[in-house]
Protein backbone atom coordinates (compact mmCIF):
# COMPACT_ATOMS: atom_id res chain seq x y z
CA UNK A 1 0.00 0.00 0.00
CA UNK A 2 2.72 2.17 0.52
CA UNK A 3 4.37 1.70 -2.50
CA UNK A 4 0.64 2.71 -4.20
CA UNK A 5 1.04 5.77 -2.17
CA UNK A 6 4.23 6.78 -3.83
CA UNK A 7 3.46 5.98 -6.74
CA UNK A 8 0.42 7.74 -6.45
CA UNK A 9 2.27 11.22 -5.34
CA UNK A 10 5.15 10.70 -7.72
CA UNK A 11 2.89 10.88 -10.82
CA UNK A 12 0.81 13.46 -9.72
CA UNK A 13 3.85 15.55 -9.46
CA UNK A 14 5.26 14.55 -12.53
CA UNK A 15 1.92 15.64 -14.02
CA UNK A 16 1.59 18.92 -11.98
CA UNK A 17 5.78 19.78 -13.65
CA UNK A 18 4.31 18.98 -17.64
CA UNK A 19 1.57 21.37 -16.58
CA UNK A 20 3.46 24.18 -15.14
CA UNK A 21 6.23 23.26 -18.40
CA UNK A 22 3.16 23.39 -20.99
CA UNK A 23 1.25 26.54 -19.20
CA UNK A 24 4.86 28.40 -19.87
CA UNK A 25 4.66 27.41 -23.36
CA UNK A 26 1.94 28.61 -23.59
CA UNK A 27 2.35 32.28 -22.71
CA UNK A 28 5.93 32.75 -24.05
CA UNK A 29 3.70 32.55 -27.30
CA UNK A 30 1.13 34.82 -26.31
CA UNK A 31 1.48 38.77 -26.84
CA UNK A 32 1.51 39.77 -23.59
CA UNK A 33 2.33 38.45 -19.70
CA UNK A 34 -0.62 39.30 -17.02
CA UNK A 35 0.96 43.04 -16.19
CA UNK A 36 0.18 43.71 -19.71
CA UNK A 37 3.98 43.73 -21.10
CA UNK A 38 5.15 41.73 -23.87
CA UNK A 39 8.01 39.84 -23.14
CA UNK A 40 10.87 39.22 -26.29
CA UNK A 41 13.82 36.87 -25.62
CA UNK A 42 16.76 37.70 -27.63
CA UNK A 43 19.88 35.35 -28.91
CA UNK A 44 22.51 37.16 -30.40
CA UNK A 45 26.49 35.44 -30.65
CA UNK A 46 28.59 38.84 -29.55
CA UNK A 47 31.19 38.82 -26.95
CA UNK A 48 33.16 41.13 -25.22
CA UNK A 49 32.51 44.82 -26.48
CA UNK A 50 30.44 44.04 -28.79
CA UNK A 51 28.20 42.23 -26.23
CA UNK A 52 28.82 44.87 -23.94
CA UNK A 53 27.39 47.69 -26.18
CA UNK A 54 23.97 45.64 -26.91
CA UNK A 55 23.59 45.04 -23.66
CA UNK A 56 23.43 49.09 -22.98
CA UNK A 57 21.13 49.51 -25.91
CA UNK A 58 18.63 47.21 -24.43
CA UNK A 59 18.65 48.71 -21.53
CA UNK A 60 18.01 51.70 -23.24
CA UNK A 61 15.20 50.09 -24.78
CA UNK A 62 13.64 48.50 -22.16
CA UNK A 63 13.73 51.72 -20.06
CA UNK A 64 12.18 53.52 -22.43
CA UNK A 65 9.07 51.01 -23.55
CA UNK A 66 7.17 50.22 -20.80
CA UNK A 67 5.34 48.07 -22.77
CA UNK A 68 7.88 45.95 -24.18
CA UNK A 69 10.42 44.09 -22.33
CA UNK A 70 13.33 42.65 -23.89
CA UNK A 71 16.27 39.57 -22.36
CA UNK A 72 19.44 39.34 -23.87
CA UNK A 73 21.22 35.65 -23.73
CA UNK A 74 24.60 35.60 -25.35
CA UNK A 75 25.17 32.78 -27.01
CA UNK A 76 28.78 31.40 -27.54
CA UNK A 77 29.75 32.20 -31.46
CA UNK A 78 31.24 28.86 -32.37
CA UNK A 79 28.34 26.63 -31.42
CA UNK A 80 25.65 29.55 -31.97
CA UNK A 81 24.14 28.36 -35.77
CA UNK A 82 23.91 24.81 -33.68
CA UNK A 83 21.59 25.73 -31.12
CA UNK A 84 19.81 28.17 -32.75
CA UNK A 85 18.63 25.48 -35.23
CA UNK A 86 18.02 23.05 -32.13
CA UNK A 87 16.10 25.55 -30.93
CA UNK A 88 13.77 25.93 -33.52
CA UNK A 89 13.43 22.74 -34.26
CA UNK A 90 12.37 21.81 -30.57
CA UNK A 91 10.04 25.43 -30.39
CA UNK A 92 11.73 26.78 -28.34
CA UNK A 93 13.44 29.19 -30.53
CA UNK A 94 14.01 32.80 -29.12
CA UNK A 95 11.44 35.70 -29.85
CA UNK A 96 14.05 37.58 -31.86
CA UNK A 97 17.63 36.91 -32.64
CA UNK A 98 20.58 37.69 -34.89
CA UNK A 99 21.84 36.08 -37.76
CA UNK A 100 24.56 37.18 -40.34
CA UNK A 101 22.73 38.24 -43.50
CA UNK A 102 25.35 35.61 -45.47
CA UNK A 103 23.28 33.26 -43.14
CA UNK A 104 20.26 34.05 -44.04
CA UNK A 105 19.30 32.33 -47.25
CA UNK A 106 20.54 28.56 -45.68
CA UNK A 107 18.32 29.51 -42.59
CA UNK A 108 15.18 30.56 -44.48
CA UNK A 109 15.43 27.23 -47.38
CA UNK A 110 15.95 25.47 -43.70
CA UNK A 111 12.35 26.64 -42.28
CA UNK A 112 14.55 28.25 -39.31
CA UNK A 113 13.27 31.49 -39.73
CA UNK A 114 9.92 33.14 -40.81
CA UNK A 115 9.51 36.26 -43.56
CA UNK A 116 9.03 39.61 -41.76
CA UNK A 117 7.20 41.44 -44.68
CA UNK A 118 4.07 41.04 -42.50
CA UNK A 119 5.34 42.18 -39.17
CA UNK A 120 7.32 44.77 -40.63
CA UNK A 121 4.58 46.34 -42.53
CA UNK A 122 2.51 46.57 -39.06
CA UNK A 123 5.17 47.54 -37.00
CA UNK A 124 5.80 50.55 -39.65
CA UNK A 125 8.92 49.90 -40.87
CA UNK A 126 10.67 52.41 -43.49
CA UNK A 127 13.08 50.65 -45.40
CA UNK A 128 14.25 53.87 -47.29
CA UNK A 129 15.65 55.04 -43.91
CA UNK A 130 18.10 52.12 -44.48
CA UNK A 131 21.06 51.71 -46.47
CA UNK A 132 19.49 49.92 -49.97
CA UNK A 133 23.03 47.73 -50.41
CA UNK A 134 22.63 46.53 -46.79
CA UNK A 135 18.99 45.77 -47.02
CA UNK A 136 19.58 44.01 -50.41
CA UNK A 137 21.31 41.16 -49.01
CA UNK A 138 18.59 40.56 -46.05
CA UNK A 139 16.09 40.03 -48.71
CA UNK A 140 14.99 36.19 -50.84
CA UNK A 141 13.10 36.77 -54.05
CA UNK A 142 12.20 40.38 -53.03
CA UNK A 143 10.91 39.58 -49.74
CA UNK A 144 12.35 40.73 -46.30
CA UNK A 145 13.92 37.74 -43.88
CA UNK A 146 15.83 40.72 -41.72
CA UNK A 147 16.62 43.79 -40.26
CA UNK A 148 19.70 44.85 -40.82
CA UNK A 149 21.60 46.53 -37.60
CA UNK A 150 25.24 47.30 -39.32
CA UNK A 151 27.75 45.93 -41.87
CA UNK A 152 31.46 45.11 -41.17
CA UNK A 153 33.44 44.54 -43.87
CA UNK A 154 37.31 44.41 -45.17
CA UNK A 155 39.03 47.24 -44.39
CA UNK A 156 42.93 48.86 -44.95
CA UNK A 157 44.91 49.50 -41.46
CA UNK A 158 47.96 51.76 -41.60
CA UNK A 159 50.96 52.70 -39.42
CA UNK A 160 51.38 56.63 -39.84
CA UNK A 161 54.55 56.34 -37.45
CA UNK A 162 55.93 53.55 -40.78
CA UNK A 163 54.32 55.01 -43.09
CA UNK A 164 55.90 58.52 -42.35
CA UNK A 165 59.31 57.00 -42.14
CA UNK A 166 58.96 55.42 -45.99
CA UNK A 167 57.64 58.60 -46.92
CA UNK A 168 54.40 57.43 -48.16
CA UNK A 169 52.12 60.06 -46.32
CA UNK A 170 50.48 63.07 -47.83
CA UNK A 171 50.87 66.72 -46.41
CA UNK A 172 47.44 65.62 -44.83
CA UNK A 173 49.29 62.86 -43.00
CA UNK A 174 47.18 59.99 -44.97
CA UNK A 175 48.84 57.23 -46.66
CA UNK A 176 49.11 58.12 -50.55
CA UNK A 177 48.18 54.87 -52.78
CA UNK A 178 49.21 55.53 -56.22
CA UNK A 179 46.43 54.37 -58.47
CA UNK A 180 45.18 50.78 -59.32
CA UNK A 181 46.57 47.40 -58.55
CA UNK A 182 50.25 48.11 -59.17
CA UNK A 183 49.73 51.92 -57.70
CA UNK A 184 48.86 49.52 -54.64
CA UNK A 185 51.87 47.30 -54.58
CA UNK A 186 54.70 50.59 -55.57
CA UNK A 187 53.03 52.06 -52.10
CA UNK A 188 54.10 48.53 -50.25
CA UNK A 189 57.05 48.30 -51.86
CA UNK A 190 58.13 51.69 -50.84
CA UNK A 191 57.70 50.99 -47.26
CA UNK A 192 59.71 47.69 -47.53
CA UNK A 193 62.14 49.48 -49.55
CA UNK A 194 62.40 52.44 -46.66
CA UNK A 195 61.89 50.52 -43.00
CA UNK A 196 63.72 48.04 -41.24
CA UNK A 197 64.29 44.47 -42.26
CA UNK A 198 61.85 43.50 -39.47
CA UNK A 199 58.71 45.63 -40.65
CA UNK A 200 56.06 43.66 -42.48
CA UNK A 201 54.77 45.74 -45.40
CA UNK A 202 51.72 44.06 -45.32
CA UNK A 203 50.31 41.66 -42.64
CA UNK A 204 47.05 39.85 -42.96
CA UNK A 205 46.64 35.97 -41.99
CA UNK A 206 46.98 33.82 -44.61
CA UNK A 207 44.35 31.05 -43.12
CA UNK A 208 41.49 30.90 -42.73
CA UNK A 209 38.80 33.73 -43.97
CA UNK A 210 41.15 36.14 -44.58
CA UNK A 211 42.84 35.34 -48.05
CA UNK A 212 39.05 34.92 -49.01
CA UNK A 213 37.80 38.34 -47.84
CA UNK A 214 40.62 39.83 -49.88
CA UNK A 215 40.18 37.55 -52.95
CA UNK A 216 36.44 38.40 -52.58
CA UNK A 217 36.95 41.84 -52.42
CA UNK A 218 39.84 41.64 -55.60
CA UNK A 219 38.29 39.90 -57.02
CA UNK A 220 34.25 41.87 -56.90
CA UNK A 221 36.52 45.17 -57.67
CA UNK A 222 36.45 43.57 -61.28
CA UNK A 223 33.14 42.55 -61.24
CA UNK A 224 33.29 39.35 -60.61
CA UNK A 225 30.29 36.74 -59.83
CA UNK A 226 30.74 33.78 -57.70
CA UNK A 227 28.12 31.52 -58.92
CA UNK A 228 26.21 31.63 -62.31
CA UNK A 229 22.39 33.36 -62.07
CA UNK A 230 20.70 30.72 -61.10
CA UNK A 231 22.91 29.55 -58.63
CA UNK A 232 23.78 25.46 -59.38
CA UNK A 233 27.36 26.17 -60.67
CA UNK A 234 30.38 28.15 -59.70
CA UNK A 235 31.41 31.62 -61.75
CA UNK A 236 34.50 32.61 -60.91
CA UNK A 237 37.14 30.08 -63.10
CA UNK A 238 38.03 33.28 -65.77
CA UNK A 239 40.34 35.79 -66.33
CA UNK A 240 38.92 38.08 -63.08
CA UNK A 241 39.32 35.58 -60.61
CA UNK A 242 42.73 34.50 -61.92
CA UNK A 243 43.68 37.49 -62.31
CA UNK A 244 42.81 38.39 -58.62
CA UNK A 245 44.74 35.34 -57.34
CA UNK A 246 47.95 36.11 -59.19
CA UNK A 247 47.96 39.76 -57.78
CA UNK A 248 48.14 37.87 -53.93
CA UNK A 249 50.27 35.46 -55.39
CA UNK A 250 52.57 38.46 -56.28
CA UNK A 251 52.24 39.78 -53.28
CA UNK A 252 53.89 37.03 -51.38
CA UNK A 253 56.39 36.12 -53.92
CA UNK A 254 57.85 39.82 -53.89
CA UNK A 255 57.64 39.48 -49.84
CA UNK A 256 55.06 42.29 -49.63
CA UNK A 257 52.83 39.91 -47.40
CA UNK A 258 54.88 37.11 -45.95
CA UNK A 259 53.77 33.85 -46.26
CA UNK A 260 52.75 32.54 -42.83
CA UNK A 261 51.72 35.09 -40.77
CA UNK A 262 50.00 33.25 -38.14
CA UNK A 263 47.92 36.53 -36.96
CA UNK A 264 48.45 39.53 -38.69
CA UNK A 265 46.52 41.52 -36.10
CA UNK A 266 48.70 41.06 -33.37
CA UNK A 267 51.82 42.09 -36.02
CA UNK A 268 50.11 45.62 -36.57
CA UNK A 269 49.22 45.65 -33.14
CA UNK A 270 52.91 45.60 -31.85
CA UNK A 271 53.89 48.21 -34.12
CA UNK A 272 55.98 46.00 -36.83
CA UNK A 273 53.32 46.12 -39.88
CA UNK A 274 53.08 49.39 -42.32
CA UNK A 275 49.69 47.99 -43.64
CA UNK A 276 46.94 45.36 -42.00
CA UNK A 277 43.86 44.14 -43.60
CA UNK A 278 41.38 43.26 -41.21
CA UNK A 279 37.27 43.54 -40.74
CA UNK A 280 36.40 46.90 -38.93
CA UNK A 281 36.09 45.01 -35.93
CA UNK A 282 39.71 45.81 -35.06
CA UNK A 283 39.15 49.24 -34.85
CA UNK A 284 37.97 49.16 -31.30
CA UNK A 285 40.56 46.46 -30.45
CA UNK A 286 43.57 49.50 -32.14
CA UNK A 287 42.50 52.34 -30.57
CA UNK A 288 43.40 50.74 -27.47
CA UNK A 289 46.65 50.58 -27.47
CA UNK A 290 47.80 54.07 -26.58
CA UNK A 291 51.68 53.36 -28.60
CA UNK A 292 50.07 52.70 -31.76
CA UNK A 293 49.34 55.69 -34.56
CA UNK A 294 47.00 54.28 -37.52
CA UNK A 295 44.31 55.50 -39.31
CA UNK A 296 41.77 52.80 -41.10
CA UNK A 297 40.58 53.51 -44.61
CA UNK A 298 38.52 51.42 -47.24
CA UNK A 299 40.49 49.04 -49.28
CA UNK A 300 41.90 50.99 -52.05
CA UNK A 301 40.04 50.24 -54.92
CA UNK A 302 42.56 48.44 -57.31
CA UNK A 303 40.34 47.49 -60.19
CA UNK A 304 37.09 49.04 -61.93
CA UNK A 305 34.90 49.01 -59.45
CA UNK A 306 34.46 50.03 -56.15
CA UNK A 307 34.27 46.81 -53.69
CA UNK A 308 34.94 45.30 -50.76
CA UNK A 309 33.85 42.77 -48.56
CA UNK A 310 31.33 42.71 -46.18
CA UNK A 311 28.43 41.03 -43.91
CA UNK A 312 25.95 42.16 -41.90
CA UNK A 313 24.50 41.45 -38.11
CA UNK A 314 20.54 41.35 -38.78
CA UNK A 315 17.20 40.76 -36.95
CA UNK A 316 15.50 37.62 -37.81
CA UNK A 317 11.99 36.24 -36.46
CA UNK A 318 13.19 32.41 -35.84
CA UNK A 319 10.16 30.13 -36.93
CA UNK A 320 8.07 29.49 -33.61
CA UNK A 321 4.49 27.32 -33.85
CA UNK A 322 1.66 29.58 -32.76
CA UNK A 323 3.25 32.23 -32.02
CA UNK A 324 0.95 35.77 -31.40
CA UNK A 325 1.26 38.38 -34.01
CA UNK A 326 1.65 40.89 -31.30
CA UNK A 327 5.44 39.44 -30.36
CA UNK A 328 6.06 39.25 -34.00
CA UNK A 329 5.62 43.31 -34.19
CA UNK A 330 7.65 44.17 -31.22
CA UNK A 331 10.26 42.30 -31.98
CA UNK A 332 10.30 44.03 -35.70
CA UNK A 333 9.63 47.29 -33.37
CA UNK A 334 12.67 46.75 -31.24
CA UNK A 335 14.84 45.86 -33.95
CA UNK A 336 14.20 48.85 -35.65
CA UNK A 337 14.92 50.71 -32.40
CA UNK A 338 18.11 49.03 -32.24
CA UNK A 339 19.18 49.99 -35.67
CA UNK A 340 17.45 53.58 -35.00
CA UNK A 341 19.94 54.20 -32.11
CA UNK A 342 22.63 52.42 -33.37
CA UNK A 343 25.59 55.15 -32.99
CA UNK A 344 26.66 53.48 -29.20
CA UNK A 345 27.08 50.25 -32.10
CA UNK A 346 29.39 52.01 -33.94
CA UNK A 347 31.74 52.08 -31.00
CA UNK A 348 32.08 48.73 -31.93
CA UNK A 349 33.57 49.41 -35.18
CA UNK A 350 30.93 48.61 -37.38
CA UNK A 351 28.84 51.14 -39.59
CA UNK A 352 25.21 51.37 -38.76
CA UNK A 353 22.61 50.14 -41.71
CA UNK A 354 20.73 53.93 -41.45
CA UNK A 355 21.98 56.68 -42.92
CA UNK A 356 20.98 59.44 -40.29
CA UNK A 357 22.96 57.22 -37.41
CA UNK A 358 25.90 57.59 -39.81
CA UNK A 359 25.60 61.09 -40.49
CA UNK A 360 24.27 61.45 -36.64
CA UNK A 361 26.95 64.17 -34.93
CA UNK A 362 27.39 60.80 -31.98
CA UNK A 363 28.82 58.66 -34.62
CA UNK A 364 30.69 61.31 -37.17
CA UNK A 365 32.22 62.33 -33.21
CA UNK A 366 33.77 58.40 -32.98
CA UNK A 367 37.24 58.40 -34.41
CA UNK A 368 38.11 56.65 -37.03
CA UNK A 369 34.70 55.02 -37.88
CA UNK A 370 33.77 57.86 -40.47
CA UNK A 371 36.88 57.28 -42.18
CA UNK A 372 35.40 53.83 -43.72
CA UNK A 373 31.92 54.66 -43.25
CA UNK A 374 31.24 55.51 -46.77
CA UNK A 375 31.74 51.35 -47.75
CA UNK A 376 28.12 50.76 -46.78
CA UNK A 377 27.28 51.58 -50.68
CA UNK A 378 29.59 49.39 -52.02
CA UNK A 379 30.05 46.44 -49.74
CA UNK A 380 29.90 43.45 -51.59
CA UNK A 381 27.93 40.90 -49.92
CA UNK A 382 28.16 36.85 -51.19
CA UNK A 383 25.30 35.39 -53.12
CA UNK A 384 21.83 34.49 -50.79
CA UNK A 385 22.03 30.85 -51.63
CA UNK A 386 21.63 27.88 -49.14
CA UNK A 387 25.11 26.83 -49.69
CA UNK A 388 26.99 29.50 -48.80
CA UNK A 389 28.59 28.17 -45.78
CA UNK A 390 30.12 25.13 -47.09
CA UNK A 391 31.23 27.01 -50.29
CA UNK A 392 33.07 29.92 -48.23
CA UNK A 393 34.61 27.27 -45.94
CA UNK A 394 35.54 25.10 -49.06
CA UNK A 395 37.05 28.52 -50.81
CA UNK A 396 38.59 29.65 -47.65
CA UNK A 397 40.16 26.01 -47.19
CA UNK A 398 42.25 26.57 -50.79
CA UNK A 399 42.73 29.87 -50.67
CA UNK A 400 44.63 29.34 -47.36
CA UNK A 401 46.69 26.63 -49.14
CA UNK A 402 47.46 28.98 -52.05
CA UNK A 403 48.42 31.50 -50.55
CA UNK A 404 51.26 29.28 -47.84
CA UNK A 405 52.67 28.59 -51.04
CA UNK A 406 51.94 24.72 -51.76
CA UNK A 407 49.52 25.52 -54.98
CA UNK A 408 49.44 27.72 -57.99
CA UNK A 409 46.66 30.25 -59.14
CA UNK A 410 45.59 27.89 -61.78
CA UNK A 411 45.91 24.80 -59.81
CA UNK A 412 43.94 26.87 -57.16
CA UNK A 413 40.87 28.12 -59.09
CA UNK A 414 39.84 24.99 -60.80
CA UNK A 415 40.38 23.05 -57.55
CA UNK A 416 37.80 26.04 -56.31
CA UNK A 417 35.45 25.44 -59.12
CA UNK A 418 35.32 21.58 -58.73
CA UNK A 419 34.60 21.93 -54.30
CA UNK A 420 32.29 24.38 -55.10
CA UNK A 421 30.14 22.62 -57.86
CA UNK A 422 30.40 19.66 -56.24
CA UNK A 423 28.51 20.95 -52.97
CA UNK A 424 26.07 22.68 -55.27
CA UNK A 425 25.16 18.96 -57.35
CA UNK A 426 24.65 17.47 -53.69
């Protein structure tokens, strides 16, 4: 009888914690909690400043919508894709959350996150108040998947204390870049030429992403397509792309940008680099170091066109089963905030996706930023297509072993072409 007893107790508990676990369920996807204030859960994968400055922007928010109240969980960036996707696909996916706008195309042909046409249009949304180039690659077949908070793309370090030594400064104090590709390379060789033995000309790494962010942007300064219109093949085994390899290939065989450099941050950042090529996101991680006088400048634009490369941190509604149109709205309502009072952002080093926060007095006051803010127009994003993560770590895998040396260009693209059609044919 006793045993009955327990029995009896333990399930009725067990049934009383799926109650109380369902009943929660239940409200997270209802507009509003009993006081009457809708309640958004946020993901987003920043980290130290970055995570930092959202954090104060919330709080911003939150203090000034009584209506609306917003929690921030950082998620860790390496495993964030991962549990955002188990968290969808167990519903119980944040309200809001942030996903890189290269992202967004793989998440949306993945049912991991919902159009916001619909909420946007309630919530009010002007999409002229944002930057068209940055918008452009949040949207699928004309339709919008996110808001876009920023862009950070490739941009051009320099040492004025190097620079000034190789005499390669203007009577402004900015570096002078004759013009075009080889304009680019006399400027390095100049410093090399005019510095110690123990100055890098140029330091970027040469693994990982970085030899593809600067192939990209080469590479999309000539106009250059990576896939073909309709997406199934790969677009780039021609004369640009070749042409764009051999360029870094020079580069390294002349000793302009060693081969090897493990972390070409931390080169510039010790004061032995004239040039580093880097994503914005070093900006804030520079101007810390009080020994250290640089400026940071687009990319110089080598080819015909105007081009570098870029992403973009935007809001997406992750896919959640019956979840209240009134959530849906604030969240496209805080996002929109966000972006709205985005300057504090732009501490961070990237370039808000609104005009009037760029041209705000608050972020033309931040040094530096306004230097490089002017990429927005031409930042060239990759292609939306499902793939895209595979195919930039598949690119970024050879371009890494071109550029230590162990392949040629030709060797290089067509070993390019063949990883990237073969993901596409999968």
């Amino acid at each position: 009888m006793k045993n009955v007893t327990v029995f009896i107790f333990m399930l009725a508990s067990t049934l009383l914690f799926i109650s109380g676990c369902s009943n929660g369920n239940d409200e997270s996807s209802e507009g509003s909690s009993e006081s009457g204030v809708t309640e958004l859960s946020f993901w987003a994968p920043f980290s130290g400043g970055d995570a930092d400055f959202m954090k104060s922007m919330i709080s911003d928010f939150n203090e000034e919508h009584e209506d609306v109240e917003v929690d921030y969980l950082t998620v860790t960036d390496d495993e964030y894709y991962t549990k955002f996707r188990t968290s969808v696909t167990s519903n119980q996916a944040p309200d809001i959350a942030i996903a890189h706008a290269s992202r967004i195309a793989e998440l949306q042909s993945a049912n991991l996150i919902e159009s916001i046409e619909g909420p946007a249009e309630e919530a009010g949304i002007d999409w002229d108040t944002y930057n068209e180039n940055i918008v452009n690659a949040t949207m699928i077949d004309d339709e919008h998947y996110g808001v876009p908070l920023d862009t950070h793309a490739l941009i051009m370090f320099a040492n004025k204390t190097i620079l000034d030594e190789a005499g390669v400064l203007n009577d402004d104090g900015m570096p002078e870049v004759g013009e075009g590709a080889e304009g680019f390379k006399d400027f390095l060789t100049q410093i090399q030429e005019n510095t110690e033995d123990d100055v890098f000309p140029l330091s970027a790494t040469s693994s990982g992403y970085s030899p593809l962010r600067i192939w990209w942007t080469l590479y999309s300064q000539m106009g250059g397509e990576l896939l073909n219109e309709e997406g199934t093949e790969a677009a780039f085994n021609n004369e640009e792309g070749l042409e764009a390899l051999s360029y870094m290939g020079s580069l390294t065989e002349e000793e302009l940008w060693p081969k090897n450099i493990q972390d070409g941050g931390e080169i510039f950042q010790s004061g032995n680099a004239g040039v580093h090529i880097n994503g914005v996101w070093m900006t804030g991680v520079l101007e810390q170091n009080d020994d250290l006088d640089f400026v940071a400048l687009p990319i110089p634009n080598m080819y015909e066109e105007e081009a570098t490369w870029g992403d973009s941190h935007s809001f997406v509604l992750p896919t959640k089963q019956d979840q209240a149109d009134e959530k849906r709205e604030a969240a496209i309502q805080f996002s929109d905030w966000i972006a709205e009072n985005a300057a504090t952002w732009g501490e961070a080093g990237h370039v808000p996706s609104k005009s009037s926060v760029v041209e705000s007095e608050e972020f033309q006051e931040l040094e530096y930023r306004k230097d490089y803010a002017e990429l927005t127009d031409y930042v060239s994003f990759t292609p939306s297509n499902e793939n895209i993560t595979a195919i930039n770590d598949a690119l970024a895998d050879q371009l890494s072993t071109f550029t230590s040396g162990q392949t040629n260009e030709e060797e290089t693209l067509e070993m390019m072409e063949q990883e990237v059609n073969n993901i596409l044919s999968e």
